[in-house]
N, C-alpha and C. Protein backbone atom coordinates (compact mmCIF):
# COMPACT_ATOMS: atom_id res chain seq x y z
N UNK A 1 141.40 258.87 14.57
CA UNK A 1 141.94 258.36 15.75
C UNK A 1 140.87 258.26 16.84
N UNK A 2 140.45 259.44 16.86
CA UNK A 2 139.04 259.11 17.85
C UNK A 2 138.46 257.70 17.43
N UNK A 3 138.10 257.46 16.28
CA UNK A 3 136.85 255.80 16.18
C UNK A 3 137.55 255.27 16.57
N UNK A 4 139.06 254.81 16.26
CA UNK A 4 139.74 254.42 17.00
C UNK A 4 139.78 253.83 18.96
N UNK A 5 139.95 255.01 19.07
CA UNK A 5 139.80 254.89 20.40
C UNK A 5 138.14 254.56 21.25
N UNK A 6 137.07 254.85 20.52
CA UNK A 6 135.74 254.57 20.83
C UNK A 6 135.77 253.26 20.55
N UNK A 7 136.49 252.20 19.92
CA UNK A 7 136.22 251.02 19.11
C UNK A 7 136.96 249.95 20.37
N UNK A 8 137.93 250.69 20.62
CA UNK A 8 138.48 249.69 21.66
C UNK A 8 137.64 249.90 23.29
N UNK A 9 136.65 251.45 23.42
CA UNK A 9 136.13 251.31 24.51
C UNK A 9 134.74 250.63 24.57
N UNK A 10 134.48 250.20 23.38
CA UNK A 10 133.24 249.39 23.63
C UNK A 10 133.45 247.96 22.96
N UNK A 11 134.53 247.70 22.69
CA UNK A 11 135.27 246.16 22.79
C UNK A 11 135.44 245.57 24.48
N UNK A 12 135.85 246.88 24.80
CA UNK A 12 136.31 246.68 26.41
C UNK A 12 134.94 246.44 27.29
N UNK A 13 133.67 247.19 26.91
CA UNK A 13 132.36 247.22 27.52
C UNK A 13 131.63 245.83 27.20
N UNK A 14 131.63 245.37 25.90
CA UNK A 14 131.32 244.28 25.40
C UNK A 14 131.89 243.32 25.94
N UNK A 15 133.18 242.90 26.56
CA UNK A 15 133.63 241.77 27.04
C UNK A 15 133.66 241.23 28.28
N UNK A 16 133.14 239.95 28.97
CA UNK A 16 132.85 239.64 29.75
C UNK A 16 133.78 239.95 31.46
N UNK A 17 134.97 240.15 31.21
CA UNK A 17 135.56 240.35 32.15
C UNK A 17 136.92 239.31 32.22
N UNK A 18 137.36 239.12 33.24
CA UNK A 18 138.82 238.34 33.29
C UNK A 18 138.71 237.11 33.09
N UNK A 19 139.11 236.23 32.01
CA UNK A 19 138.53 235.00 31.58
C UNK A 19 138.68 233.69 32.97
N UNK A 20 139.80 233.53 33.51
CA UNK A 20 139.91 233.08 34.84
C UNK A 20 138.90 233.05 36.09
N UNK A 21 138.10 234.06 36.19
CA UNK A 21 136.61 234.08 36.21
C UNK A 21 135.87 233.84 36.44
N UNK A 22 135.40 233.78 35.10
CA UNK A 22 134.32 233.24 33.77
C UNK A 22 134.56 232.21 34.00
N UNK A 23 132.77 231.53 34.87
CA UNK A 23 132.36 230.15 35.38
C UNK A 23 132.44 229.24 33.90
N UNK A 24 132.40 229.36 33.01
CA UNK A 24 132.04 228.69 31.63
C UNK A 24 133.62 227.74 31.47
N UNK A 25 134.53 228.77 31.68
CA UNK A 25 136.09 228.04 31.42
C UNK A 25 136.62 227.08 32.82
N UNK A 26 136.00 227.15 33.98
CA UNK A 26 136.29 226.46 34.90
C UNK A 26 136.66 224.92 34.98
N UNK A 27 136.11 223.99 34.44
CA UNK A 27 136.04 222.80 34.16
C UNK A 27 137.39 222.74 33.29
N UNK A 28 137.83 223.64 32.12
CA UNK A 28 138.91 223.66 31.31
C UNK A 28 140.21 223.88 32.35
N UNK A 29 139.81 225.16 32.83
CA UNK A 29 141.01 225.17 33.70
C UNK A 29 141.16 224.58 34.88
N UNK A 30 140.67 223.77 35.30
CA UNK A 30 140.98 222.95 36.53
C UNK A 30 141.13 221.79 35.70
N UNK A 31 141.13 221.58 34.75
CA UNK A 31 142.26 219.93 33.60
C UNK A 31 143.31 220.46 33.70
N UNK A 32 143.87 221.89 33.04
CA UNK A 32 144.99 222.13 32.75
C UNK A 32 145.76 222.77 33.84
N UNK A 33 144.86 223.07 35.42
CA UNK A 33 145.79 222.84 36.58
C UNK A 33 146.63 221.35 37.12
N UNK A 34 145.20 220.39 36.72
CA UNK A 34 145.80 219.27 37.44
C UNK A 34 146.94 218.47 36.43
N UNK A 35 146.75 218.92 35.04
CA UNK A 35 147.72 218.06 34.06
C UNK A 35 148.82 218.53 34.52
N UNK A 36 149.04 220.42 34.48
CA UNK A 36 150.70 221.01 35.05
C UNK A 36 150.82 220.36 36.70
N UNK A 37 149.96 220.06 37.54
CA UNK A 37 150.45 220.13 38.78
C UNK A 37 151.16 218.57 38.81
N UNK A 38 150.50 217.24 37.36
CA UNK A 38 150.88 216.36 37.74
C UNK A 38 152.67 216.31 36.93
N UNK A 39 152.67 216.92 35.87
CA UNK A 39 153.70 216.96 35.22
C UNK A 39 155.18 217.76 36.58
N UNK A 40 154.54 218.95 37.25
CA UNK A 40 155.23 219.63 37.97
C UNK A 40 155.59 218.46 38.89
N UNK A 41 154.92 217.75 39.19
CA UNK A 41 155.30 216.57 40.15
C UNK A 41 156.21 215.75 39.73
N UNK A 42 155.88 214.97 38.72
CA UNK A 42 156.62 214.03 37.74
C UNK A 42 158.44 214.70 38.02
N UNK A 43 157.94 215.58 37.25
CA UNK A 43 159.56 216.06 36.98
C UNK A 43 160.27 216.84 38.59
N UNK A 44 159.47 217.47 39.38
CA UNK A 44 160.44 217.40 41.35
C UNK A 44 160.60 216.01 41.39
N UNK A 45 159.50 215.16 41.12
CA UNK A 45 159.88 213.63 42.08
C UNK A 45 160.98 212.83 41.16
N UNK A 46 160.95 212.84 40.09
CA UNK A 46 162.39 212.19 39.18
C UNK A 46 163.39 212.67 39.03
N UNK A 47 163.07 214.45 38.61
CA UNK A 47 164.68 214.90 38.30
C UNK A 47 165.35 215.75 39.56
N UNK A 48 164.46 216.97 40.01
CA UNK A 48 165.19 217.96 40.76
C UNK A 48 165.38 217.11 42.86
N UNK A 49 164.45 216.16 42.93
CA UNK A 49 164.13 215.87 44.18
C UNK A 49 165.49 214.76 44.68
N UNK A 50 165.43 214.07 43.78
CA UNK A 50 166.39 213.25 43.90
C UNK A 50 168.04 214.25 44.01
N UNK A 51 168.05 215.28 42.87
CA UNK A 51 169.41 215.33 43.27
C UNK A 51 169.82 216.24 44.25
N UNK A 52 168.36 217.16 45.12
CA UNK A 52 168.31 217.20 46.30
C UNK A 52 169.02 216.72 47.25
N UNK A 53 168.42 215.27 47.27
CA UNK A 53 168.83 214.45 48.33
C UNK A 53 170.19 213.60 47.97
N UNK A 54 170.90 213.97 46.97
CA UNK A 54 171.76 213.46 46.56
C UNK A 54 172.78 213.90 47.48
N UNK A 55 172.55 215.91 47.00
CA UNK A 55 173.24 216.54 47.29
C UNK A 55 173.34 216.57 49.82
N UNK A 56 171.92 216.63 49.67
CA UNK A 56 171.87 216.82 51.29
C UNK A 56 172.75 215.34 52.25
N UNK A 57 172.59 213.99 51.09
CA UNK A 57 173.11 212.95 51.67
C UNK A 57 174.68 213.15 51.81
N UNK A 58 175.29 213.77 50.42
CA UNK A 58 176.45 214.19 50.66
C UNK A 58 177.03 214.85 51.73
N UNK A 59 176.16 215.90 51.66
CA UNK A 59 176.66 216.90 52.93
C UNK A 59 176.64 216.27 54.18
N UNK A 60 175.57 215.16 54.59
CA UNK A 60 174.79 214.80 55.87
C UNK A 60 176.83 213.89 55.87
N UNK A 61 177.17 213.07 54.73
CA UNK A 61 178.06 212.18 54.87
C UNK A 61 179.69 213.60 55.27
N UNK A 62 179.20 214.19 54.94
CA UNK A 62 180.51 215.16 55.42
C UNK A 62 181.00 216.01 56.19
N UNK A 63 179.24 216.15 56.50
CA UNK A 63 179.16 216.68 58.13
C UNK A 63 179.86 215.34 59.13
N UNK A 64 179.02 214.10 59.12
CA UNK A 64 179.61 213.05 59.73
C UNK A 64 181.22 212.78 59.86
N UNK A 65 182.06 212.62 58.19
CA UNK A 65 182.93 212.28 58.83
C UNK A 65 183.67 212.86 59.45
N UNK A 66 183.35 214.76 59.27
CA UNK A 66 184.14 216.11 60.10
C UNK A 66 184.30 215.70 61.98
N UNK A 67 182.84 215.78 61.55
CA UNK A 67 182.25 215.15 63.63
C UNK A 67 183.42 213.86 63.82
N UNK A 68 183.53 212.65 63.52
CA UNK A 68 184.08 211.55 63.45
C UNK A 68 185.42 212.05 63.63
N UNK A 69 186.05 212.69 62.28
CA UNK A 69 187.42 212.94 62.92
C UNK A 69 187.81 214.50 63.88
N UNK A 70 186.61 215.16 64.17
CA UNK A 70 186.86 216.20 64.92
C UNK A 70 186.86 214.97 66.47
N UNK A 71 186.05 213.94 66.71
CA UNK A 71 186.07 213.27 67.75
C UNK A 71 187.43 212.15 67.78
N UNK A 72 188.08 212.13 66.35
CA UNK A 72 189.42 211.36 66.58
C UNK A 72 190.07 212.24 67.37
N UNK A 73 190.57 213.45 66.63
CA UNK A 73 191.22 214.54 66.94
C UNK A 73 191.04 214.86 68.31
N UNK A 74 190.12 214.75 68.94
CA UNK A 74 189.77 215.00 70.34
C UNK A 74 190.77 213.97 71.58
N UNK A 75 190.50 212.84 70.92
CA UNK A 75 190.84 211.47 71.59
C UNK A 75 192.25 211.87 71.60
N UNK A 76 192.60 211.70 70.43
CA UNK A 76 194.17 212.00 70.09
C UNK A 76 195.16 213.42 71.19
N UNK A 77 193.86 214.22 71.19
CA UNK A 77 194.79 215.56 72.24
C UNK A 77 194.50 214.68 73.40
N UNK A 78 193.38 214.37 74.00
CA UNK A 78 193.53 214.15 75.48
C UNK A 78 194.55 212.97 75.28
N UNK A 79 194.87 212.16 74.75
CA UNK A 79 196.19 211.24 74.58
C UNK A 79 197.29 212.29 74.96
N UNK A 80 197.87 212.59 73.91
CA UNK A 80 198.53 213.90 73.94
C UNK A 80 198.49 214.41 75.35
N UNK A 81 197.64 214.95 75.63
CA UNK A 81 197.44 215.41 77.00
C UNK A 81 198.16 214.79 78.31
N UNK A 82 197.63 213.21 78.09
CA UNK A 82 198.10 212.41 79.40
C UNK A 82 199.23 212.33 78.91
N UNK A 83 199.24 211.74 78.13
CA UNK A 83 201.20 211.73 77.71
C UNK A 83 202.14 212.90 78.54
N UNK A 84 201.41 214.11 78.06
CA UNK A 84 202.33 215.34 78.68
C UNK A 84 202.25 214.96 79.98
N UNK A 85 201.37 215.10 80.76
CA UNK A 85 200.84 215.20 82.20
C UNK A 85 201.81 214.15 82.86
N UNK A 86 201.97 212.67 81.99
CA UNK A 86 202.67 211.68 82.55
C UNK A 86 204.57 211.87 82.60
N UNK A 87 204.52 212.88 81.44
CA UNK A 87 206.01 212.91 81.14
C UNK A 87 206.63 214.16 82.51
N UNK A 88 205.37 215.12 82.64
CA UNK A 88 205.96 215.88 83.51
C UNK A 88 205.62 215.38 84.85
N UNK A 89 205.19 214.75 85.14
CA UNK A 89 205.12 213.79 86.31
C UNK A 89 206.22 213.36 86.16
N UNK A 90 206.83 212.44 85.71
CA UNK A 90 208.56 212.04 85.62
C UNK A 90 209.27 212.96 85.65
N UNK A 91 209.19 213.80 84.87
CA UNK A 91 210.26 214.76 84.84
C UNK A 91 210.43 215.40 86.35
N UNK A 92 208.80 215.51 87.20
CA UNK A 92 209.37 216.48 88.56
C UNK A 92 209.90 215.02 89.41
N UNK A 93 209.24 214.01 89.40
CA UNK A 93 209.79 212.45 90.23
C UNK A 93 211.21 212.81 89.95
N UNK A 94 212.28 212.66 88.32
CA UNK A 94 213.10 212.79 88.39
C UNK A 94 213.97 213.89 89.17
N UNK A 95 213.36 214.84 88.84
CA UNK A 95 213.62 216.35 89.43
C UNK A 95 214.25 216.00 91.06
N UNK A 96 213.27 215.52 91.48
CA UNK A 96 213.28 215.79 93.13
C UNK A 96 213.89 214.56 93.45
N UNK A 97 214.27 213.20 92.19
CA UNK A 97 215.68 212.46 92.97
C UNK A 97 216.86 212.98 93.03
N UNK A 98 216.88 213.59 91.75
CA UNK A 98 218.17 214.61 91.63
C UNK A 98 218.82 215.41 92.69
N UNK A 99 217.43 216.52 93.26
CA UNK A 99 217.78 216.91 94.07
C UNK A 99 218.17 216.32 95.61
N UNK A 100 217.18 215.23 95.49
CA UNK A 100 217.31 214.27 96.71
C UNK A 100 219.51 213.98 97.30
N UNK A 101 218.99 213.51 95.64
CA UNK A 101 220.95 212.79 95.95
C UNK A 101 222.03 213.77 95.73
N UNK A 102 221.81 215.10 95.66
CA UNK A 102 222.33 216.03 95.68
C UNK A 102 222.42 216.47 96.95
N UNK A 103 221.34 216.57 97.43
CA UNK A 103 221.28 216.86 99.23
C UNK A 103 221.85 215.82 99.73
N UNK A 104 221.43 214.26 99.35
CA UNK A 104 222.55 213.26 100.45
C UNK A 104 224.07 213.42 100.18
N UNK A 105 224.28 213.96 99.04
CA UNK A 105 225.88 213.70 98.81
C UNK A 105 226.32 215.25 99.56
N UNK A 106 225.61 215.95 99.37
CA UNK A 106 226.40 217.45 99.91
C UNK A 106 226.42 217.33 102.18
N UNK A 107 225.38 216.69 101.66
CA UNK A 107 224.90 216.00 103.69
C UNK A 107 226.14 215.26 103.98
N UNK A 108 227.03 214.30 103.10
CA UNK A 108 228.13 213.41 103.41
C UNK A 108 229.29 214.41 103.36
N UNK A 109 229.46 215.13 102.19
CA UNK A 109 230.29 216.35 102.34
C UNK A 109 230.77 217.03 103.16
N UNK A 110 229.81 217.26 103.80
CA UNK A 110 229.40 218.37 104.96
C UNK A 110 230.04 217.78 106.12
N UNK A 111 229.18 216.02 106.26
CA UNK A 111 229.47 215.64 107.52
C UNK A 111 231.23 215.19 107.70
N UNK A 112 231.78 214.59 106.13
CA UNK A 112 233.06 215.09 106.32
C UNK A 112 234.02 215.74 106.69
N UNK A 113 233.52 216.99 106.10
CA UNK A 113 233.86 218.33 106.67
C UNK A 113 234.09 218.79 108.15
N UNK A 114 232.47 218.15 108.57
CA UNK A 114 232.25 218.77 110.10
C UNK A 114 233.50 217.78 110.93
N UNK A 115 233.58 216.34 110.62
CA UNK A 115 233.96 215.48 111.29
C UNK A 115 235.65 215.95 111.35
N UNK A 116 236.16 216.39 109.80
CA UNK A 116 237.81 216.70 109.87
C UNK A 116 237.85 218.13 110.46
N UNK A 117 236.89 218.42 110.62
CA UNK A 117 236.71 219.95 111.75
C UNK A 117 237.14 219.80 113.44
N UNK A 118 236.29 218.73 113.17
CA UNK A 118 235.78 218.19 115.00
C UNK A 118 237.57 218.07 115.36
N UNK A 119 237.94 216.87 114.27
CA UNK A 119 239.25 216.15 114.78
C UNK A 119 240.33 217.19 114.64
N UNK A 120 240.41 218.54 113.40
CA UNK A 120 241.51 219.47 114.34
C UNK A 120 241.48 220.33 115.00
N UNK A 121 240.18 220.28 115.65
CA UNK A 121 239.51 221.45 116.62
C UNK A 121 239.81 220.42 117.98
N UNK A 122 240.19 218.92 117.92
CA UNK A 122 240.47 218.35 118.96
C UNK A 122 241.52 218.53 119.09
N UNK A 123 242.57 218.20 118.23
CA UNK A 123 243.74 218.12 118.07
C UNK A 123 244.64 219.29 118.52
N UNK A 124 243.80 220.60 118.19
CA UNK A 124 244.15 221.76 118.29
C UNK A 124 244.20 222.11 119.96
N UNK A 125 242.66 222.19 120.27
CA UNK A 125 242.33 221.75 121.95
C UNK A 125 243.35 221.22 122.46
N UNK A 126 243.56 219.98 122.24
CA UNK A 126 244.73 219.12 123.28
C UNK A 126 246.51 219.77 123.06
N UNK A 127 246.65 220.59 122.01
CA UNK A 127 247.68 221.08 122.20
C UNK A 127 247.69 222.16 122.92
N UNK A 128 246.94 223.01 123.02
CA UNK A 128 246.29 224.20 123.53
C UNK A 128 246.41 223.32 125.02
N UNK A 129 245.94 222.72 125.42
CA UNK A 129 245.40 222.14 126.40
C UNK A 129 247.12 221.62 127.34
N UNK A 130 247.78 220.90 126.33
CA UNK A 130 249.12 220.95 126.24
C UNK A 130 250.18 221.96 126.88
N UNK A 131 249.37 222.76 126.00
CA UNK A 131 250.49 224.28 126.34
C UNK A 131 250.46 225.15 127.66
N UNK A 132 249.03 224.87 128.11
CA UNK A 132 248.37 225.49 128.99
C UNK A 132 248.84 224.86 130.19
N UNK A 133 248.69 223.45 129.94
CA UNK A 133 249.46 222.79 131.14
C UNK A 133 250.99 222.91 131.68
N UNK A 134 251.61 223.28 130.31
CA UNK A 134 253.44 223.10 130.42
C UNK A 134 253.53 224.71 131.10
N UNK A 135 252.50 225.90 130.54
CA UNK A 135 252.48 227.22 130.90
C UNK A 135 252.46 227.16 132.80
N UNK A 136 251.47 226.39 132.80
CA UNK A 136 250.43 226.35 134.55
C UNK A 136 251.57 225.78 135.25
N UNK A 137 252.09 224.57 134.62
CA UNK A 137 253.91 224.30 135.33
C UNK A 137 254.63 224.93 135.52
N UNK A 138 255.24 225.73 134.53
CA UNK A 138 256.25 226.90 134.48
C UNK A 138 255.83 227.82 135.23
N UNK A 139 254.63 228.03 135.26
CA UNK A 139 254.33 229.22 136.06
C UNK A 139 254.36 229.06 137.55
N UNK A 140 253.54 227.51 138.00
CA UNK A 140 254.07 227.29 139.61
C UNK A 140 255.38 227.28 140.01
N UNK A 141 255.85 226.30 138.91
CA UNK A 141 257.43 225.82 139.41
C UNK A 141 258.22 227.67 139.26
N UNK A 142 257.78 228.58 138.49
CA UNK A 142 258.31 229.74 138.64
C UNK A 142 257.79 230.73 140.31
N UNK A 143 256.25 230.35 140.52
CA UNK A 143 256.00 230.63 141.54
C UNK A 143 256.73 230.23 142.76
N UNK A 144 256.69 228.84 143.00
CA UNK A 144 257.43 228.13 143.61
C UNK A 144 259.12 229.19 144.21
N UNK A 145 259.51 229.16 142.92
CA UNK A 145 261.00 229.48 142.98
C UNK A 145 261.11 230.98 143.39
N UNK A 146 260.54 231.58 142.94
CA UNK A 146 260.05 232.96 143.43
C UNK A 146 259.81 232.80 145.45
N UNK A 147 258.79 232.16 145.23
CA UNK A 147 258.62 232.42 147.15
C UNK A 147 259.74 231.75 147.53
N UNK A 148 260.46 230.87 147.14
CA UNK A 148 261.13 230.07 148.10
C UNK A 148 262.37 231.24 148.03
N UNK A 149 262.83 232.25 147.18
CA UNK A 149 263.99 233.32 146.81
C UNK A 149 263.94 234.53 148.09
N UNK A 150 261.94 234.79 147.77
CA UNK A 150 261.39 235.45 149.01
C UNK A 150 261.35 235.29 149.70
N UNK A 151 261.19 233.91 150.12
CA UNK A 151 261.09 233.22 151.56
C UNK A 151 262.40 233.65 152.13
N UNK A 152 263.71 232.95 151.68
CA UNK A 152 264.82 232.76 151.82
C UNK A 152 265.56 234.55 152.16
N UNK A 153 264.84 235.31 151.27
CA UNK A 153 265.30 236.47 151.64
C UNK A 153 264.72 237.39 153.13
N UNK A 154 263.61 237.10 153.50
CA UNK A 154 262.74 237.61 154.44
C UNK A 154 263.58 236.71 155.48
N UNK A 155 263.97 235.83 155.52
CA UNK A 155 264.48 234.43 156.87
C UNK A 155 265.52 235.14 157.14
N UNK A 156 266.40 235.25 155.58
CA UNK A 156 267.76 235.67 156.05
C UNK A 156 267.70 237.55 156.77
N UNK A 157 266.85 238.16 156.57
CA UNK A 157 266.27 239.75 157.23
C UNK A 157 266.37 239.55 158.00
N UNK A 158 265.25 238.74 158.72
CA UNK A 158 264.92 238.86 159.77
C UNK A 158 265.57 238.12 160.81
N UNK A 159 266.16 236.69 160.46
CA UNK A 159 267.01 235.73 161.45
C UNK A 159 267.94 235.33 160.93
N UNK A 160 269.17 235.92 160.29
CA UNK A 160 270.51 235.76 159.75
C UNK A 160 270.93 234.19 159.64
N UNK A 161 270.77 234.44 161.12
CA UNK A 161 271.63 232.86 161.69
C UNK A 161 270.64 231.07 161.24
N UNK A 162 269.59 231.45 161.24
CA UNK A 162 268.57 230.53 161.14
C UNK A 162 268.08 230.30 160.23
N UNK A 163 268.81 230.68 159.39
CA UNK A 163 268.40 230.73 157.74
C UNK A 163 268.53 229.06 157.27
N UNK A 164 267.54 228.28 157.31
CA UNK A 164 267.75 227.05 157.06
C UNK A 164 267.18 226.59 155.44
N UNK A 165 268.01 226.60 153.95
CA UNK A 165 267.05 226.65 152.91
C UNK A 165 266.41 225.18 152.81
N UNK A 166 266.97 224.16 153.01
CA UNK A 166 265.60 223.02 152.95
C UNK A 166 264.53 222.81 153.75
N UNK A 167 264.51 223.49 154.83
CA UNK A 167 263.67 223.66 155.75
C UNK A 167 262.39 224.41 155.05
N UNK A 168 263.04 226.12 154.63
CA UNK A 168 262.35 226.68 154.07
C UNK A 168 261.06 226.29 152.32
N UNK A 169 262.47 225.59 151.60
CA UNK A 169 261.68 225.23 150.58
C UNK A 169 260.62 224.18 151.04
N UNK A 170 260.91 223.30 151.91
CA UNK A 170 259.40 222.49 152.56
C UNK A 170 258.28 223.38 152.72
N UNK A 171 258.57 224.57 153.72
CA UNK A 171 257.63 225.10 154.32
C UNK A 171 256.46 225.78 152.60
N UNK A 172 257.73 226.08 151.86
CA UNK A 172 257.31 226.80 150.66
C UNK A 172 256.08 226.23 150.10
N UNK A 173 256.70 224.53 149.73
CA UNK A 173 255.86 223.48 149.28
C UNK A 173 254.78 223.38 149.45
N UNK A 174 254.99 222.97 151.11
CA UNK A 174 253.34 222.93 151.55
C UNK A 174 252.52 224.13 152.32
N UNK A 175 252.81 224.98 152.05
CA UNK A 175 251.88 226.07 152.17
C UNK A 175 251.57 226.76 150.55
N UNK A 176 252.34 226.15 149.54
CA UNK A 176 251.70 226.17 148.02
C UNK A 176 250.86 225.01 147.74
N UNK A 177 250.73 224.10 148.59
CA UNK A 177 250.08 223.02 147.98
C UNK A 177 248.89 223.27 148.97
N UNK A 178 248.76 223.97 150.04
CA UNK A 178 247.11 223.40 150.22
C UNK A 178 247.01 224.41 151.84
């Protein structure tokens, strides 16, 4: 086992070193770089390059039409959008005729109201007014009758004989009238 092992260390001493190297093979291996680098070419530029760009054109086309209909989709909400904006615009326009003619009709209501108010708050007045007057009568013509009773009684006290009653009710009259 030892020659063995002495046989491979002066195989190892004997040999020039890493053949890659070794100026002698240079010319060889720079053919059989440029033959693989042209073959390596050949086959990226025909088989793998193309379906590269097969694949990136695809994507480039599907990125696009995403964008395209993410920009329909866009159009379509702000549509959407004004639509709403326009509908609730009507809806408050409507809103506030509603309320409009709700206020004029309850305003006619009202002024109904106030007006069949007015007329038995007049009506009422002038009977009142009525009563007050037939009262203010009764009450002079009771005044009246009263002093002229007093009168008549104080005349007859004091001057028996001279007790004159139409005389007196004159005097009554116009010293009630003014």
């Amino acid at each position: 086992m030892a020659d063995k092992v002495e046989g491979a260390a002066q195989a190892a001493e004997s040999a020039p070193g890493m053949p890659q190297l070794d100026f002698s093979t240079f010319p060889n291996q720079i053919f059989w770089l440029v033959v693989t680098l042209i073959v390596l070419y050949l086959v990226l530029s025909r088989v793998a390059l193309p379906r590269i760009a097969t694949v990136l054109s695809e994507r480039h086309g599907a990125i696009q039409r995403d964008l395209d209909k993410a920009e329909e989709m866009k159009r379509s909400a702000i549509e959407a959008e004004n639509t709403y904006n326009k509908a609730l615009a009507d809806a408050r326009a409507k809103a506030n005729d509603i309320v409009n003619e709700a206020k004029a009709e309850i305003q006619k209501d009202l002024d109904k109201a106030i007006a069949k108010a007015d007329l038995e708050i007049a009506a009422k007045a002038a009977e009142s007014e009525k009563a007050i007057s037939a009262i203010k009568d009764s009450a002079v013509q009771s005044v009246e009758e009263v002093a002229n009773i007093t009168a008549n009684n104080i005349v007859d006290a004091i001057l028996p004989e001279a007790a004159d009653t139409k005389k007196i009710k004159v005097a009554v009259a116009t010293r009630l009238k003014g």
